[in-house]
PDB file of N, CA and C in Angstrom:
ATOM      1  N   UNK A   1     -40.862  -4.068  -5.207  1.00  0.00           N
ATOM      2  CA  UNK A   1     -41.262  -4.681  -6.451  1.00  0.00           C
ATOM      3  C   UNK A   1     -40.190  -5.683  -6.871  1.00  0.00           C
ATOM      4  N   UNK A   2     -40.305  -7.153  -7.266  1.00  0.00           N
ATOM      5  CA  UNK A   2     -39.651  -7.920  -7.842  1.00  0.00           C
ATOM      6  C   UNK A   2     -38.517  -7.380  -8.633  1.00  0.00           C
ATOM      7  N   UNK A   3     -37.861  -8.133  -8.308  1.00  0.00           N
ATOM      8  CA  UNK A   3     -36.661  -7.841  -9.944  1.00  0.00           C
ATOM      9  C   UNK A   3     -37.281  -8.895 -11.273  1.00  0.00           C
ATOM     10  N   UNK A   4     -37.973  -7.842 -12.027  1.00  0.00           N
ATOM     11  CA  UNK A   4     -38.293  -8.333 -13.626  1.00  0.00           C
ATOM     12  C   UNK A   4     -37.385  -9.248 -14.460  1.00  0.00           C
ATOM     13  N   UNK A   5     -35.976  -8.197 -14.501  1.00  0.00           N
ATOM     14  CA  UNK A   5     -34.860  -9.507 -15.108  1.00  0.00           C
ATOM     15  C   UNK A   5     -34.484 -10.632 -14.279  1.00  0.00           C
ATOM     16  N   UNK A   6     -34.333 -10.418 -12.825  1.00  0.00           N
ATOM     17  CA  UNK A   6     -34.160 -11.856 -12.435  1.00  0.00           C
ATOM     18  C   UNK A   6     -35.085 -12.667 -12.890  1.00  0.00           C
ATOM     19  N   UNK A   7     -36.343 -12.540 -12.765  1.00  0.00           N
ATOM     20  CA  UNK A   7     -37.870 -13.760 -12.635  1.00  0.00           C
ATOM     21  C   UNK A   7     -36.979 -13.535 -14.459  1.00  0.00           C
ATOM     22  N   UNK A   8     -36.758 -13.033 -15.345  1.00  0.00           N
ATOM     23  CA  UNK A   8     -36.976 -13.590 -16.745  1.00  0.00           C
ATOM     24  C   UNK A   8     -35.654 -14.233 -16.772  1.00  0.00           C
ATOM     25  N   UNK A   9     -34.673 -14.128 -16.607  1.00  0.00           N
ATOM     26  CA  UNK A   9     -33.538 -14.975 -16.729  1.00  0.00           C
ATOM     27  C   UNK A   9     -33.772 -16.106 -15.861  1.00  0.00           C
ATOM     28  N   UNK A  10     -34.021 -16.525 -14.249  1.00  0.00           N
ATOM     29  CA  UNK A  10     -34.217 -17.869 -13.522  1.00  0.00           C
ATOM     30  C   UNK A  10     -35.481 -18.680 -14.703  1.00  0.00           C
ATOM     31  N   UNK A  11     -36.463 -17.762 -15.216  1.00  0.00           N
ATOM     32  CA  UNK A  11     -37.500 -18.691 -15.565  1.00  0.00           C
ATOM     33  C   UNK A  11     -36.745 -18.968 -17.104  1.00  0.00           C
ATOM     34  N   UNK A  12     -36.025 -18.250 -17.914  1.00  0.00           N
ATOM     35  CA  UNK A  12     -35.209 -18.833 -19.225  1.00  0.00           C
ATOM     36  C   UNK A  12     -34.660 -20.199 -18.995  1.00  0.00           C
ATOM     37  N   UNK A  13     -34.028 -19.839 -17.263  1.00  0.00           N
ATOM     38  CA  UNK A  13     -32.415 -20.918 -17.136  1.00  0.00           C
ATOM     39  C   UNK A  13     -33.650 -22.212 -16.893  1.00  0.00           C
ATOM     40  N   UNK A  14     -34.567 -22.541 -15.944  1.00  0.00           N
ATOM     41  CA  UNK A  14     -35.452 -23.378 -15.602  1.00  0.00           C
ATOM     42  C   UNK A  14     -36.038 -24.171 -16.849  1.00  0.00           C
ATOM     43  N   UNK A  15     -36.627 -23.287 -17.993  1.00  0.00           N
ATOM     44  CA  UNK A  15     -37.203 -23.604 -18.874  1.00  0.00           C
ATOM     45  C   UNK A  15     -36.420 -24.525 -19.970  1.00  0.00           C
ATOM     46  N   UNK A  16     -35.347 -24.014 -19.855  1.00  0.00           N
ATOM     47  CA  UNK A  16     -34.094 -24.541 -20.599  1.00  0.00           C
ATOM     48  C   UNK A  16     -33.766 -25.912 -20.118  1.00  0.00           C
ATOM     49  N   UNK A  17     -34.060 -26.137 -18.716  1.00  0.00           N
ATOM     50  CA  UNK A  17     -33.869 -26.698 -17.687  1.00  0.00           C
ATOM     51  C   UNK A  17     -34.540 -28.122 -17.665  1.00  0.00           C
ATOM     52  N   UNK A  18     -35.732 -27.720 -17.873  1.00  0.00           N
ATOM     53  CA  UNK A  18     -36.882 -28.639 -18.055  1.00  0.00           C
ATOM     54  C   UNK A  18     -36.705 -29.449 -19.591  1.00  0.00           C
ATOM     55  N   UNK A  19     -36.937 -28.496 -20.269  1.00  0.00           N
ATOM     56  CA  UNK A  19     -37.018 -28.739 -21.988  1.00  0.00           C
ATOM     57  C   UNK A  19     -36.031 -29.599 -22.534  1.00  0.00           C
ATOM     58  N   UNK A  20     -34.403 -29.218 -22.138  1.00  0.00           N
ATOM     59  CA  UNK A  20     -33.064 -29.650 -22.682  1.00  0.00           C
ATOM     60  C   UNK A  20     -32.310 -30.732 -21.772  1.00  0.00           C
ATOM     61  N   UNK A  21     -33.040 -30.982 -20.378  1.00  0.00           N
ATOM     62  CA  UNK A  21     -32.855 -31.240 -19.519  1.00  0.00           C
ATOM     63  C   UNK A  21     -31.254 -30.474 -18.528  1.00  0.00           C
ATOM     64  N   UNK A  22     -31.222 -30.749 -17.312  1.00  0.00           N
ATOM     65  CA  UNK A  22     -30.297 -30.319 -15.759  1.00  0.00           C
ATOM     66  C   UNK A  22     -29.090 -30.488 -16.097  1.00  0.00           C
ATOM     67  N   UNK A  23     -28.602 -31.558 -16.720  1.00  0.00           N
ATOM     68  CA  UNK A  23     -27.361 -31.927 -16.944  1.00  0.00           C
ATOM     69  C   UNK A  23     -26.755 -31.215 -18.284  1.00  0.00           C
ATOM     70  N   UNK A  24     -27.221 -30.364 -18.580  1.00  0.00           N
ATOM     71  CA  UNK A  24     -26.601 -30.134 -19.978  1.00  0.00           C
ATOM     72  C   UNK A  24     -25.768 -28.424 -19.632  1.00  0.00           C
ATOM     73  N   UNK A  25     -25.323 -28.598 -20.327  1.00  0.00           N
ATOM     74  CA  UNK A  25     -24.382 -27.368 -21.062  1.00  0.00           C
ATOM     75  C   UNK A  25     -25.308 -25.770 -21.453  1.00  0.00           C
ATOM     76  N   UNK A  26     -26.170 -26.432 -21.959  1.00  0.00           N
ATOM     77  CA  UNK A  26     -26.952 -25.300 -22.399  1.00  0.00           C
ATOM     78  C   UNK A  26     -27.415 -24.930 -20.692  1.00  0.00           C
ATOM     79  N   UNK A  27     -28.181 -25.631 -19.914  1.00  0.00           N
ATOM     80  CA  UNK A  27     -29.052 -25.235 -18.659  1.00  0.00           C
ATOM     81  C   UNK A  27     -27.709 -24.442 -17.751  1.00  0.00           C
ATOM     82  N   UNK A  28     -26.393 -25.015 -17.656  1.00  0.00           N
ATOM     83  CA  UNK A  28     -25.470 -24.597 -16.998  1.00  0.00           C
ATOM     84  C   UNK A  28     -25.420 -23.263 -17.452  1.00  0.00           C
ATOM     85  N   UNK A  29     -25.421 -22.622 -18.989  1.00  0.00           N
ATOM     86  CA  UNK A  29     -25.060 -21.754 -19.061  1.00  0.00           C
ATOM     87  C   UNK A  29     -26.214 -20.497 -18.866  1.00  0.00           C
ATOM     88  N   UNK A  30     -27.218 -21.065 -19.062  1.00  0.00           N
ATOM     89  CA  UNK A  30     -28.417 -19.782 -18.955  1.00  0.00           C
ATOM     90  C   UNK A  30     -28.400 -19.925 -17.269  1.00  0.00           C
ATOM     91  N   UNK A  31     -28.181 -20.978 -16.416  1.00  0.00           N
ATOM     92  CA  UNK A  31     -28.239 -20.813 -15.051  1.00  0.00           C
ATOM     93  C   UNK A  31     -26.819 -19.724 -14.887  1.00  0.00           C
ATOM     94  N   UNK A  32     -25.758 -19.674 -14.841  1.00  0.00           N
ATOM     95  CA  UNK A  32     -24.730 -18.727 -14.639  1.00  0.00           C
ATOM     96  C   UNK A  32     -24.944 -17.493 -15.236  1.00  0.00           C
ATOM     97  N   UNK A  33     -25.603 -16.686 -16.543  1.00  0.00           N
ATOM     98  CA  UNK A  33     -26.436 -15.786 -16.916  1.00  0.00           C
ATOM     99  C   UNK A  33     -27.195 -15.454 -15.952  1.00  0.00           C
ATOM    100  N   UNK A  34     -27.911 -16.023 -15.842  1.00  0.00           N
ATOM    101  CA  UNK A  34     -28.992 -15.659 -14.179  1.00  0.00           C
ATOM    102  C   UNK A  34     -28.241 -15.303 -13.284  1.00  0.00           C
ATOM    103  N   UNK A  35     -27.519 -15.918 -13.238  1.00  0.00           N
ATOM    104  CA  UNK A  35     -26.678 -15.663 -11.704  1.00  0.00           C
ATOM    105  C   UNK A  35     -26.157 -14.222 -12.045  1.00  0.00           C
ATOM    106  N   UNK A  36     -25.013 -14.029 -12.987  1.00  0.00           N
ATOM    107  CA  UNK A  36     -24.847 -12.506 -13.067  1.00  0.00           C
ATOM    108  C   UNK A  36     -25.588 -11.618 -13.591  1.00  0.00           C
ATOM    109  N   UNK A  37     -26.997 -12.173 -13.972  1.00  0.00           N
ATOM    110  CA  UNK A  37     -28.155 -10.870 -13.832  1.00  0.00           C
ATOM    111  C   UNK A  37     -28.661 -10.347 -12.557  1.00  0.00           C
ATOM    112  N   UNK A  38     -28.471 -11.606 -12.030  1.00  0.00           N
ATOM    113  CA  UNK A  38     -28.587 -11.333 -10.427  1.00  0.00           C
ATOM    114  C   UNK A  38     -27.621 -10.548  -9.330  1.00  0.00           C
ATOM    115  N   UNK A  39     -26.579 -10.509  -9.898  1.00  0.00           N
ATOM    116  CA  UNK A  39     -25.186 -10.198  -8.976  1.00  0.00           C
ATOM    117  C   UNK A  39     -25.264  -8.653  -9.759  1.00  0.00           C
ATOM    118  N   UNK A  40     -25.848  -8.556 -10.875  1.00  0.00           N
ATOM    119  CA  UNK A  40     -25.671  -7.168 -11.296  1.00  0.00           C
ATOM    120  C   UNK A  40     -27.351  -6.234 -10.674  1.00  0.00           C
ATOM    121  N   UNK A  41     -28.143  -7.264 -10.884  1.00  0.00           N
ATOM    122  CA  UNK A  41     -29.021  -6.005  -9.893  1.00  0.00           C
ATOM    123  C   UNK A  41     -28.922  -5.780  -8.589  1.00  0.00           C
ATOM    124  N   UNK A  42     -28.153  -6.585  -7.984  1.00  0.00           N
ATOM    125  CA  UNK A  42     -28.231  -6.381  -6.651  1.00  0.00           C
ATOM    126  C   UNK A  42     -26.649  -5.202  -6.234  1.00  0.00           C
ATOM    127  N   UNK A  43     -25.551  -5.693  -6.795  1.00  0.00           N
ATOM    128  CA  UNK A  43     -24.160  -5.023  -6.958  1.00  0.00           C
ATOM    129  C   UNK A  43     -24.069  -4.136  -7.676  1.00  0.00           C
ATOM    130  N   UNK A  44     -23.959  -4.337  -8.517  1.00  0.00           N
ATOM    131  CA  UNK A  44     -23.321  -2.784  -9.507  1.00  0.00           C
ATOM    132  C   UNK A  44     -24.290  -1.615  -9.410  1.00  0.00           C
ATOM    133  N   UNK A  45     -25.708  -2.195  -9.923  1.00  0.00           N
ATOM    134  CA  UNK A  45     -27.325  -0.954  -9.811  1.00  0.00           C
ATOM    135  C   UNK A  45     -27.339  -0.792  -8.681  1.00  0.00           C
ATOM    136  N   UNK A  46     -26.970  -1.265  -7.466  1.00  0.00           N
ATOM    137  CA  UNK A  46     -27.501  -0.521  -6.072  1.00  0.00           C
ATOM    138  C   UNK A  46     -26.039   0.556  -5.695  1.00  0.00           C
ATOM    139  N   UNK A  47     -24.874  -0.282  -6.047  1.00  0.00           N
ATOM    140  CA  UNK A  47     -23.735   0.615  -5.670  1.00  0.00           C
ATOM    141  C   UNK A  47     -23.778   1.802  -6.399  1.00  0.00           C
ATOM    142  N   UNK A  48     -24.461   2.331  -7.911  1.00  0.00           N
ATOM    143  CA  UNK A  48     -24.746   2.999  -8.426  1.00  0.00           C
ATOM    144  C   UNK A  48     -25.667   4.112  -7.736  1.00  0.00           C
ATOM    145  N   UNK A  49     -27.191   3.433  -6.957  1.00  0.00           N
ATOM    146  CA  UNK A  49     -27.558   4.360  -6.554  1.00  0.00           C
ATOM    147  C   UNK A  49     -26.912   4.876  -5.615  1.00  0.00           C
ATOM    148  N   UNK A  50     -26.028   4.662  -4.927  1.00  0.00           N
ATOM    149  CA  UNK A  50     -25.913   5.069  -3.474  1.00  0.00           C
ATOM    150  C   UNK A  50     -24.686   6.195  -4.117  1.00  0.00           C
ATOM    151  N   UNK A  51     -24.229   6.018  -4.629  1.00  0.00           N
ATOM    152  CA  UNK A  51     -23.169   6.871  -5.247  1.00  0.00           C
ATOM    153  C   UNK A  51     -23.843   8.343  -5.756  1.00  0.00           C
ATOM    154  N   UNK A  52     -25.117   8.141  -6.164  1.00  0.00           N
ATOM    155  CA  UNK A  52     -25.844   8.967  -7.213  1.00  0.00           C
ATOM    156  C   UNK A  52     -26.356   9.860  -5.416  1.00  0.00           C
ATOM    157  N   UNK A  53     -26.841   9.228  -4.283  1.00  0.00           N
ATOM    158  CA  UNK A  53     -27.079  10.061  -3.121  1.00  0.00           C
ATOM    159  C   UNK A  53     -25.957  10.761  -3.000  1.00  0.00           C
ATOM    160  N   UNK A  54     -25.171  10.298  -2.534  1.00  0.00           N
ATOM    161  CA  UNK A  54     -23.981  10.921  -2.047  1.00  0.00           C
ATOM    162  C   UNK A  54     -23.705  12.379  -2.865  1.00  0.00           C
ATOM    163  N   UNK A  55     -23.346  12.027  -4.141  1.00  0.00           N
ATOM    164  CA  UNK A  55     -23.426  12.949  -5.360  1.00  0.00           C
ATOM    165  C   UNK A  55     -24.726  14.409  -5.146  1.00  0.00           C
ATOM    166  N   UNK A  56     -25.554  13.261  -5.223  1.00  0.00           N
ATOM    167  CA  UNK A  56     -26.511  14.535  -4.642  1.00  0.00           C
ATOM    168  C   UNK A  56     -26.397  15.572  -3.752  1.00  0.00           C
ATOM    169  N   UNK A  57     -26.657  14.716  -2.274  1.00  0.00           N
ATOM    170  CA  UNK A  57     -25.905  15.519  -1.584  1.00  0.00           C
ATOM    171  C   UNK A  57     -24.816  16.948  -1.009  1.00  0.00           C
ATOM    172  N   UNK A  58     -23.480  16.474  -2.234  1.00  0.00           N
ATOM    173  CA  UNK A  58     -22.674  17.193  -2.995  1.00  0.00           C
ATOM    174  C   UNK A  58     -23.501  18.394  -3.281  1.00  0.00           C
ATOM    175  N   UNK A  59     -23.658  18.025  -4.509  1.00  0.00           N
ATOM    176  CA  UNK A  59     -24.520  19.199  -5.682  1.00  0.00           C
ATOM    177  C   UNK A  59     -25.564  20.021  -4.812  1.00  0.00           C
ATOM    178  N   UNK A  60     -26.252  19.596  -4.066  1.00  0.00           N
ATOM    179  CA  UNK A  60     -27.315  20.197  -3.310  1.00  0.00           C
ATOM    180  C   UNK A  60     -26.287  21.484  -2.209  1.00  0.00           C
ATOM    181  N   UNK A  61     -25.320  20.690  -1.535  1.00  0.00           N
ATOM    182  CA  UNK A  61     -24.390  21.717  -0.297  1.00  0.00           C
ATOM    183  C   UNK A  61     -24.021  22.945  -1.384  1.00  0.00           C
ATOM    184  N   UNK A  62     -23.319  22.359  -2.058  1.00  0.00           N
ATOM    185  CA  UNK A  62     -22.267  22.849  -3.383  1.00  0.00           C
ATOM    186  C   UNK A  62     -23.168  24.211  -3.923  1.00  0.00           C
ATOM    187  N   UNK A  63     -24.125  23.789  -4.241  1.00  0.00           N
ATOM    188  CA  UNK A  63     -24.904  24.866  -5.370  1.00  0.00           C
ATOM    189  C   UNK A  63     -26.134  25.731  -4.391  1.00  0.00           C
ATOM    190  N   UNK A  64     -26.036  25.134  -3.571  1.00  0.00           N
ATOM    191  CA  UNK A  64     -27.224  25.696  -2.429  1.00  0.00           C
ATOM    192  C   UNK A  64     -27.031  27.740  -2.436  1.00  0.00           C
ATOM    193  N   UNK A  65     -25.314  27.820  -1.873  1.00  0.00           N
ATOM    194  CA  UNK A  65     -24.738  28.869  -1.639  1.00  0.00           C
ATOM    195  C   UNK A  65     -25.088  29.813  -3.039  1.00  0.00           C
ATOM    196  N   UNK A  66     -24.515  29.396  -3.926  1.00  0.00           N
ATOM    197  CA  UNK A  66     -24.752  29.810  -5.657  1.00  0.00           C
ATOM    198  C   UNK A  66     -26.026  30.417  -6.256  1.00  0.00           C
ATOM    199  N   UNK A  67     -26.733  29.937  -5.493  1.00  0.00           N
ATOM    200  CA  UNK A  67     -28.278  29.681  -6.969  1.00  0.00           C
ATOM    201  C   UNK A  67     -27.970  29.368  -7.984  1.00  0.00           C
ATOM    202  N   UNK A  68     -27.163  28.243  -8.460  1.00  0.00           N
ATOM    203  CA  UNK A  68     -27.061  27.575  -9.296  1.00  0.00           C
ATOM    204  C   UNK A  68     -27.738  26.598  -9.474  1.00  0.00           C
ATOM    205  N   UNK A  69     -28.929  26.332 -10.976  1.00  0.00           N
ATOM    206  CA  UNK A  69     -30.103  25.245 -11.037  1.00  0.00           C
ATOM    207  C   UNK A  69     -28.994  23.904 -11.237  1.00  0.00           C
ATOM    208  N   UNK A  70     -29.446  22.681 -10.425  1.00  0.00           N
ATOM    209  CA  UNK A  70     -28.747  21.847 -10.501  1.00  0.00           C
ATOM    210  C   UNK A  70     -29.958  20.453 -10.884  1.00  0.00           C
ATOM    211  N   UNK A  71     -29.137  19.739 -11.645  1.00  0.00           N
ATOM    212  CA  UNK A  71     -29.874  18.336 -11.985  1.00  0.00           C
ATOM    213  C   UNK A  71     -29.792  17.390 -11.254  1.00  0.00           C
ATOM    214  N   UNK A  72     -30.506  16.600 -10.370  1.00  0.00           N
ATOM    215  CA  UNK A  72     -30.773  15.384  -9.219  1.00  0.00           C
ATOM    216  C   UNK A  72     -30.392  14.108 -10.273  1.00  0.00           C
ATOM    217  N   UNK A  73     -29.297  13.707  -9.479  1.00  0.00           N
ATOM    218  CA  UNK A  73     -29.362  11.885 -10.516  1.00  0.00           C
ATOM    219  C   UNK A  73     -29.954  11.151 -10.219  1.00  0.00           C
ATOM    220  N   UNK A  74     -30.365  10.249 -10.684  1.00  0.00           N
ATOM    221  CA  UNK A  74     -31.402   8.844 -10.374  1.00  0.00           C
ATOM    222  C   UNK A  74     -30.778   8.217  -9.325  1.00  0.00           C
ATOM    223  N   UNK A  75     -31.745   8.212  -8.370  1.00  0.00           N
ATOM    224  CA  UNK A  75     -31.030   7.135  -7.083  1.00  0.00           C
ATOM    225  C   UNK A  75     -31.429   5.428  -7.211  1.00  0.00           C
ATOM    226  N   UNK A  76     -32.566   6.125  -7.370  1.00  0.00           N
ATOM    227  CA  UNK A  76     -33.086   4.536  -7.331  1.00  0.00           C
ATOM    228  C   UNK A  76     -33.002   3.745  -8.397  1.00  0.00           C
ATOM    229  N   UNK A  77     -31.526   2.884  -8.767  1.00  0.00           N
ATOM    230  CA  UNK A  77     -30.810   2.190  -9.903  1.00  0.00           C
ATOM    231  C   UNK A  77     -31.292   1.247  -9.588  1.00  0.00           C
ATOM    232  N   UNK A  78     -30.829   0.029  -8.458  1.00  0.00           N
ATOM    233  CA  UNK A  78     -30.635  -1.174  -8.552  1.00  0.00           C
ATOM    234  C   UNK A  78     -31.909  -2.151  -7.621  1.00  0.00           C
ATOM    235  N   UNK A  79     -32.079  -3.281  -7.158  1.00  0.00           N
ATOM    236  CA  UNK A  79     -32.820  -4.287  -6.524  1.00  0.00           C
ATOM    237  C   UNK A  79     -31.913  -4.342  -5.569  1.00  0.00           C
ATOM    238  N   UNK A  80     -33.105  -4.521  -4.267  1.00  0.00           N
ATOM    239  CA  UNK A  80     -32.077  -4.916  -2.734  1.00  0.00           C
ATOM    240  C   UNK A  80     -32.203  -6.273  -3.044  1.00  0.00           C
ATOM    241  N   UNK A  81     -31.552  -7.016  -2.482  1.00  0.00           N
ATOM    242  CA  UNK A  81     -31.432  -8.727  -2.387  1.00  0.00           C
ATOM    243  C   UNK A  81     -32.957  -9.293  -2.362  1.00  0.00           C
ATOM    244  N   UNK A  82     -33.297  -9.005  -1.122  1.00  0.00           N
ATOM    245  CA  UNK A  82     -34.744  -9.296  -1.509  1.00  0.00           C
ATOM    246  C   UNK A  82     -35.548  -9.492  -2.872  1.00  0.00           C
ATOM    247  N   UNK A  83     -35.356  -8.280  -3.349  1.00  0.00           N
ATOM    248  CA  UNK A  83     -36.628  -8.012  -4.620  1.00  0.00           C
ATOM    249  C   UNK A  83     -35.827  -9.187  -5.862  1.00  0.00           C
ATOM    250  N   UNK A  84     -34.942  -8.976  -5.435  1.00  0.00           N
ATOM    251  CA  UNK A  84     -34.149 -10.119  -6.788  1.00  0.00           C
ATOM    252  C   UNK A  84     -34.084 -11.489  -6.166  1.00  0.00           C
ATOM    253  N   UNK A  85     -34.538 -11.904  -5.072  1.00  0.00           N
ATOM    254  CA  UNK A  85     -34.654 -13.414  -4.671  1.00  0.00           C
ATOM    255  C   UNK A  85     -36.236 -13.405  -5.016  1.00  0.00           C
ATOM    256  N   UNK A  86     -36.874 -12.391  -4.828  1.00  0.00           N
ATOM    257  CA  UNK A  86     -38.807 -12.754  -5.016  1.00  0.00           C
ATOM    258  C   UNK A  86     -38.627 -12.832  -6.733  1.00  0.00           C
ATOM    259  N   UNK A  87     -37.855 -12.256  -7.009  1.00  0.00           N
ATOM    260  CA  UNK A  87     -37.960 -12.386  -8.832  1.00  0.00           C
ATOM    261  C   UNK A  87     -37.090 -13.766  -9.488  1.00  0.00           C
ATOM    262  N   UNK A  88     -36.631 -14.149  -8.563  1.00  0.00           N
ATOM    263  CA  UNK A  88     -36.031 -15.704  -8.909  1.00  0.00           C
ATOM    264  C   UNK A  88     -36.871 -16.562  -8.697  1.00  0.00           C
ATOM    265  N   UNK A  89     -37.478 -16.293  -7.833  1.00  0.00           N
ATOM    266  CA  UNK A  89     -38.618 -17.596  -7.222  1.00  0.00           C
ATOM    267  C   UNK A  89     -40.225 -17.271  -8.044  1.00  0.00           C
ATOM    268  N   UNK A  90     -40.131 -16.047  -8.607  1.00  0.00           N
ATOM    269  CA  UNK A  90     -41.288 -15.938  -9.595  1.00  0.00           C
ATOM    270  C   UNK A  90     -40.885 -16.840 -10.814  1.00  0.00           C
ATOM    271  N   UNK A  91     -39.834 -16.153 -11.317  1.00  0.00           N
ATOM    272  CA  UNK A  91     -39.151 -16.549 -12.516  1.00  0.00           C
ATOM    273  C   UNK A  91     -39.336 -18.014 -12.476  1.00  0.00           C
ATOM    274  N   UNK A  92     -38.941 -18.963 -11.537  1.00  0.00           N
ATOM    275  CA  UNK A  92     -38.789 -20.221 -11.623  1.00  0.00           C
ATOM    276  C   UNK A  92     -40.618 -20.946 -11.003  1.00  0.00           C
ATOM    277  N   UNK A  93     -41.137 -19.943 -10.335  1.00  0.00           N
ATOM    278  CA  UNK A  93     -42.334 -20.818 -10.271  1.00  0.00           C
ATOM    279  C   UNK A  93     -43.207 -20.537 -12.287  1.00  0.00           C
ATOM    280  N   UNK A  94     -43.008 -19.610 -12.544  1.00  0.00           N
ATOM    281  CA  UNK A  94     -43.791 -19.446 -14.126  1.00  0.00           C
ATOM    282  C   UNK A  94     -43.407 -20.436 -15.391  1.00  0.00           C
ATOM    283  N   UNK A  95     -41.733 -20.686 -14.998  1.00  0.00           N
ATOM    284  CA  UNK A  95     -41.172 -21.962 -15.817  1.00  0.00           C
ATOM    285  C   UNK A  95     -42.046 -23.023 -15.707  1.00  0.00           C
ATOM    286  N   UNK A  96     -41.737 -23.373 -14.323  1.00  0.00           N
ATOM    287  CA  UNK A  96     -42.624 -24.452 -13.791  1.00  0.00           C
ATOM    288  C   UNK A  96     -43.324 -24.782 -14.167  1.00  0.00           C
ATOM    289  N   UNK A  97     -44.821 -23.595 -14.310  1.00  0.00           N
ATOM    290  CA  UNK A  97     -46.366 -23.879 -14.387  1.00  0.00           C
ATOM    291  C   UNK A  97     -46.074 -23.907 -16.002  1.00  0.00           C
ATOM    292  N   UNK A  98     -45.583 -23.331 -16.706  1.00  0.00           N
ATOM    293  CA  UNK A  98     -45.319 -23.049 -17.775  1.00  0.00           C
ATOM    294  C   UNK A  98     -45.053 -25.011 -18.594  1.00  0.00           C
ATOM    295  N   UNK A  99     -44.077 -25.316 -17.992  1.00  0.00           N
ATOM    296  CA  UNK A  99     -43.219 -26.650 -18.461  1.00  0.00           C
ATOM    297  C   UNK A  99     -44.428 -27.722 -18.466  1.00  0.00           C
ATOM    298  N   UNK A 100     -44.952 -27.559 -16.835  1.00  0.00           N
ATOM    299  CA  UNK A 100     -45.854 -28.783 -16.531  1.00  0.00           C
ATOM    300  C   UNK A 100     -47.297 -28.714 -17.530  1.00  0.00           C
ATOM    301  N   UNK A 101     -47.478 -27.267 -16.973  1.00  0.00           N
ATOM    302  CA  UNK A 101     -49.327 -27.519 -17.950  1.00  0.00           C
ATOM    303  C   UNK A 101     -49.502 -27.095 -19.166  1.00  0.00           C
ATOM    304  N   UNK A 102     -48.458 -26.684 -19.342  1.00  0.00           N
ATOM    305  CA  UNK A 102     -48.483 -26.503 -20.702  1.00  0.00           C
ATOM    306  C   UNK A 102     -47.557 -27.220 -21.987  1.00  0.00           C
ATOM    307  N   UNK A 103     -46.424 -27.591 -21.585  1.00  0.00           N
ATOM    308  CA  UNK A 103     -45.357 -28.359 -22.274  1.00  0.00           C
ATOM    309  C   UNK A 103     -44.715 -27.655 -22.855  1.00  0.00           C
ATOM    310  N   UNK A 104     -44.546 -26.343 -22.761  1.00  0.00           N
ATOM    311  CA  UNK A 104     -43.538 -25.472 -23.376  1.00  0.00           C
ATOM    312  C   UNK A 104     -42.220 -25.380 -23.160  1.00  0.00           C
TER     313      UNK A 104
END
């Protein structure tokens, strides 16, 4: 599944893009926003899940012996590269259609 915040931050930075025009200050800065919405779903939320396996893992060996009820952490945190490049290229085709046929 797409990354949601990428496609909404690329299509903000685009829209901004279009509207305020490429050269400006404002487009630079919602484009670098994007960028570390992007560097954070792909980096921090995925290094998160994988941490949260491992962890698991743990807790599962750990408490197995015990019968101790144990709580599973969320693995699935972050976007692989992929899903956050299909959500950039959404994001920026909806600006697009958005800018051209509509003038928004």
């Amino acid at each position: 599944m797409p990354s949601t915040h990428s496609a909404l931050s690329m299509s903000a930075a685009v829209s901004i893009g279009y509207k305020e025009g490429w050269g400006t200050a404002l487009f630079a800065l919602a484009l670098i926003l994007a960028i570390i919405v992007m560097a954070d779903a792909t980096g921090v939320r995925r290094a998160t899940g994988e941490q949260a396996k491992v962890l698991n893992k743990i807790i599962l060996e750990f408490f197995e012996e015990m019968k101790i009820k144990d709580e599973r952490l969320k693995e699935l945190v972050g976007h692989t590269p992929f899903e956050v490049i299909v959500g950039a290229i959404i994001g920026f085709i909806i600006a697009t259609v958005l800018s051209t046929y509509l003038h928004i």
